[in-house]
N, C-alpha and C. Protein backbone atom coordinates (compact mmCIF):
# COMPACT_ATOMS: atom_id res chain seq x y z
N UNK A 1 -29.86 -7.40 -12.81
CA UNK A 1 -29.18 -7.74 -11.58
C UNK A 1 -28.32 -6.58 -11.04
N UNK A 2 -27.34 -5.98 -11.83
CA UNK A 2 -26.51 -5.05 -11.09
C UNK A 2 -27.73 -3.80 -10.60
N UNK A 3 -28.38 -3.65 -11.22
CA UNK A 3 -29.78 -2.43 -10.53
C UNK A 3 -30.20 -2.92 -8.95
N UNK A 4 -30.29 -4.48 -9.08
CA UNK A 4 -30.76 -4.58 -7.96
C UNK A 4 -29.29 -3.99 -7.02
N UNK A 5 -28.25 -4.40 -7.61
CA UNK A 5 -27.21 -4.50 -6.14
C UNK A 5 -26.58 -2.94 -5.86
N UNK A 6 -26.87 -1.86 -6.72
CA UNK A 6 -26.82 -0.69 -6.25
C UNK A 6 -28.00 -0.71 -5.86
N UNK A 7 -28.96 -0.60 -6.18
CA UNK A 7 -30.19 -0.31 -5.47
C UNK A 7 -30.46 -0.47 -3.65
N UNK A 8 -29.90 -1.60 -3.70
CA UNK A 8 -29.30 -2.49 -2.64
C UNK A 8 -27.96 -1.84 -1.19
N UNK A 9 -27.34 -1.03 -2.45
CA UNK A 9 -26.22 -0.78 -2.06
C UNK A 9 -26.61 0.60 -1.43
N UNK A 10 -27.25 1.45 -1.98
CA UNK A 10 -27.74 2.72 -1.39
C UNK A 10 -28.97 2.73 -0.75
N UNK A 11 -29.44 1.64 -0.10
CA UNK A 11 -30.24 2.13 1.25
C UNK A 11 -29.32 1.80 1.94
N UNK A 12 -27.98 0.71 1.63
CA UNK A 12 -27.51 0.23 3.06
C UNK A 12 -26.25 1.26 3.60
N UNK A 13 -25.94 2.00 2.37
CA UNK A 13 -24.83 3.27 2.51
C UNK A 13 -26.00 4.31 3.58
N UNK A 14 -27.16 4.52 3.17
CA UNK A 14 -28.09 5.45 3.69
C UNK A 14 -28.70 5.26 4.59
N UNK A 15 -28.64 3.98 5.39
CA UNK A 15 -28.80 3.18 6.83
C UNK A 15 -27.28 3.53 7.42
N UNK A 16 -26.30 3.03 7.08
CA UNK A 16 -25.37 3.20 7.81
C UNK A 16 -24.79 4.27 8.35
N UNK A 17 -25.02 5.75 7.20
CA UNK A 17 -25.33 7.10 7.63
C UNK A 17 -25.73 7.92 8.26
N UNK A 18 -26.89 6.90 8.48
CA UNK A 18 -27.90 7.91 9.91
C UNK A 18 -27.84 7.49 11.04
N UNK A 19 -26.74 6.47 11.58
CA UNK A 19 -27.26 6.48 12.78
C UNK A 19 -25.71 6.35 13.22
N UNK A 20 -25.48 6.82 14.62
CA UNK A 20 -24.25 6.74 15.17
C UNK A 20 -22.93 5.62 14.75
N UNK A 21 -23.51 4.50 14.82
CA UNK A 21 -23.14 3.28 14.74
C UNK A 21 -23.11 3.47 13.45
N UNK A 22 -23.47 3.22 12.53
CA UNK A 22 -23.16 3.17 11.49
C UNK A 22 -22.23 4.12 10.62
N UNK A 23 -22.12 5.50 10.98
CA UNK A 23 -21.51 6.40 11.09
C UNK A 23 -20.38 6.06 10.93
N UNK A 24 -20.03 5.29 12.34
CA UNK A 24 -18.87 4.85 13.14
C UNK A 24 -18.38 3.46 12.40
N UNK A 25 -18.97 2.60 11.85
CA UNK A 25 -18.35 2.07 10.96
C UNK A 25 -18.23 2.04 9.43
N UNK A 26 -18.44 3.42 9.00
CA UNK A 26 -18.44 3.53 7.55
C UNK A 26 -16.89 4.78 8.00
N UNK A 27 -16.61 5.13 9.02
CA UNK A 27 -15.32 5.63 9.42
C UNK A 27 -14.51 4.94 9.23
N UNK A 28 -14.46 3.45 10.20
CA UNK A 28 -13.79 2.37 9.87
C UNK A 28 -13.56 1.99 9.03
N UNK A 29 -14.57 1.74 7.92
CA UNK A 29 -14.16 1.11 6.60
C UNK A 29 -13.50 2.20 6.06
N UNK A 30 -13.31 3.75 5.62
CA UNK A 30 -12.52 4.26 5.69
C UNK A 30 -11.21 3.86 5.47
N UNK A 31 -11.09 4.25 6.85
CA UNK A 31 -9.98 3.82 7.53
C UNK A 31 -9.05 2.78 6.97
N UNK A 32 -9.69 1.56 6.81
CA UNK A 32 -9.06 0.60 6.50
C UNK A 32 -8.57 0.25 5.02
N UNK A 33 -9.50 1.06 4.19
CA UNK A 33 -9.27 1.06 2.65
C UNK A 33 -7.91 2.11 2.53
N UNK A 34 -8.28 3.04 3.65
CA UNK A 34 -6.55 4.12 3.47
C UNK A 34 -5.69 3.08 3.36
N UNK A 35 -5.60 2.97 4.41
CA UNK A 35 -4.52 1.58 5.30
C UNK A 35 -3.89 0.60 4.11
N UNK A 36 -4.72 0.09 3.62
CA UNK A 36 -4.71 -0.92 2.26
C UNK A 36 -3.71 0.07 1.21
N UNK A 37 -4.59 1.20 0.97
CA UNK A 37 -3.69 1.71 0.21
C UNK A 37 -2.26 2.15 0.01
N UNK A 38 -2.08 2.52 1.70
CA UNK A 38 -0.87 2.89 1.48
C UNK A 38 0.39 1.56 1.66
N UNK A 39 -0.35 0.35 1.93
CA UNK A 39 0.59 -0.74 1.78
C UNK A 39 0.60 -0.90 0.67
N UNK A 40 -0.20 -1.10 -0.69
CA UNK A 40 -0.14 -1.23 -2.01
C UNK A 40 1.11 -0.09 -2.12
N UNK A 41 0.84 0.90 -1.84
CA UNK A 41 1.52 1.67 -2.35
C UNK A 41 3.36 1.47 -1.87
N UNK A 42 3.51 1.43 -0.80
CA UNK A 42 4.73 1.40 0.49
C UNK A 42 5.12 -0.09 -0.48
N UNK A 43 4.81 -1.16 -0.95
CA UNK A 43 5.22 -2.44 -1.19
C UNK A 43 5.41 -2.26 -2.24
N UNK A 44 4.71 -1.61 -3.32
CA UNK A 44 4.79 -0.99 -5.00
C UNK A 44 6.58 -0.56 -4.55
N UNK A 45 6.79 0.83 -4.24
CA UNK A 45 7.91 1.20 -3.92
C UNK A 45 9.05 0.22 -3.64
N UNK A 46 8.94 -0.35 -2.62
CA UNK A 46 9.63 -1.28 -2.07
C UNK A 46 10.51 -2.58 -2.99
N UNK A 47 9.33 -2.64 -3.59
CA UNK A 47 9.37 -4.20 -4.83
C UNK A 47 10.19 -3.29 -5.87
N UNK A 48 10.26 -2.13 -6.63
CA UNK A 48 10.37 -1.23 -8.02
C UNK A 48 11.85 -0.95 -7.16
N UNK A 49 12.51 -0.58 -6.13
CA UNK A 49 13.45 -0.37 -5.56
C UNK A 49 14.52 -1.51 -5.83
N UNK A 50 13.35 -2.69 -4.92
CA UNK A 50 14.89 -4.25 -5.22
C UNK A 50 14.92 -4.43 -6.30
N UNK A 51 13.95 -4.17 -7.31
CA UNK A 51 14.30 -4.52 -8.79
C UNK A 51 15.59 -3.77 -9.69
N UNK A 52 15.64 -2.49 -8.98
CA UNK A 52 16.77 -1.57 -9.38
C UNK A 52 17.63 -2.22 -9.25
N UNK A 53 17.90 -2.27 -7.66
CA UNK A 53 19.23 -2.96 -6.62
C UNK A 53 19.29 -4.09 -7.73
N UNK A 54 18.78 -4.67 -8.25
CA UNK A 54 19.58 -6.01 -8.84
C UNK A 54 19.38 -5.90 -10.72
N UNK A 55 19.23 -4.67 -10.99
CA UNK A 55 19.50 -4.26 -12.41
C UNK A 55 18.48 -4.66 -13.56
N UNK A 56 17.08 -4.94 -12.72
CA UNK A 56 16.00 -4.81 -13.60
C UNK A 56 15.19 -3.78 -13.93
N UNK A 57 15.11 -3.70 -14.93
CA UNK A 57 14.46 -2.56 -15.52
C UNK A 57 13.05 -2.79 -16.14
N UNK A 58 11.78 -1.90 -16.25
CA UNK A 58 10.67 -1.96 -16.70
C UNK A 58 10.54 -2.97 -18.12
N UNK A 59 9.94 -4.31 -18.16
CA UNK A 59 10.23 -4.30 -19.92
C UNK A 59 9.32 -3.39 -20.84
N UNK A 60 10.18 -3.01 -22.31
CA UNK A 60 9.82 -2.06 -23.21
C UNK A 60 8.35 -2.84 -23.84
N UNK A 61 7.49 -0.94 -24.16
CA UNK A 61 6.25 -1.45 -24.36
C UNK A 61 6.25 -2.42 -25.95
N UNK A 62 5.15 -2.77 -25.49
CA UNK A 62 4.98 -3.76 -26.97
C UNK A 62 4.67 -2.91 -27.73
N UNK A 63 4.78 -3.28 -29.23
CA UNK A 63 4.61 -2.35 -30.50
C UNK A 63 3.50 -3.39 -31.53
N UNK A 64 2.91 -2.33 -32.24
CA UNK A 64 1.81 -3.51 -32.71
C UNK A 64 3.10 -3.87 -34.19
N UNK A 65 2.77 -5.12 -34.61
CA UNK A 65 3.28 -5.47 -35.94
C UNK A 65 2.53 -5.25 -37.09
């Protein structure tokens, strides 16, 4: 099964490549995965900040017994 869905997956990356339009929305998707990221990221920050502001700290790693 996963053979089929790359298999799958790279004519439709290699359709969407060649032609203007498709081009134009493999830009977009792009685009939008940046976008994503830098809110993961901007909200990561954000969240690790108020946790300071109110005196939480990372908990310590576990140790094997």
């Amino acid at each position: 099964m996963p053979d089929r869905v790359s298999r799958c997956c790279r004519i439709l990356v290699q359709d969407y490549t060649t032609t203007a339009e498709g081009r134009a929305m493999f830009g977009m998707l792009a685009v939008l995965a940046e976008y994503q990221r830098e809110l993961i990221l901007a909200n990561t920050t954000d969240g690790l900040a108020a946790a300071r502001a109110h005196g939480r700290r990372r908990a310590p790693a576990e140790t094997d017994r």
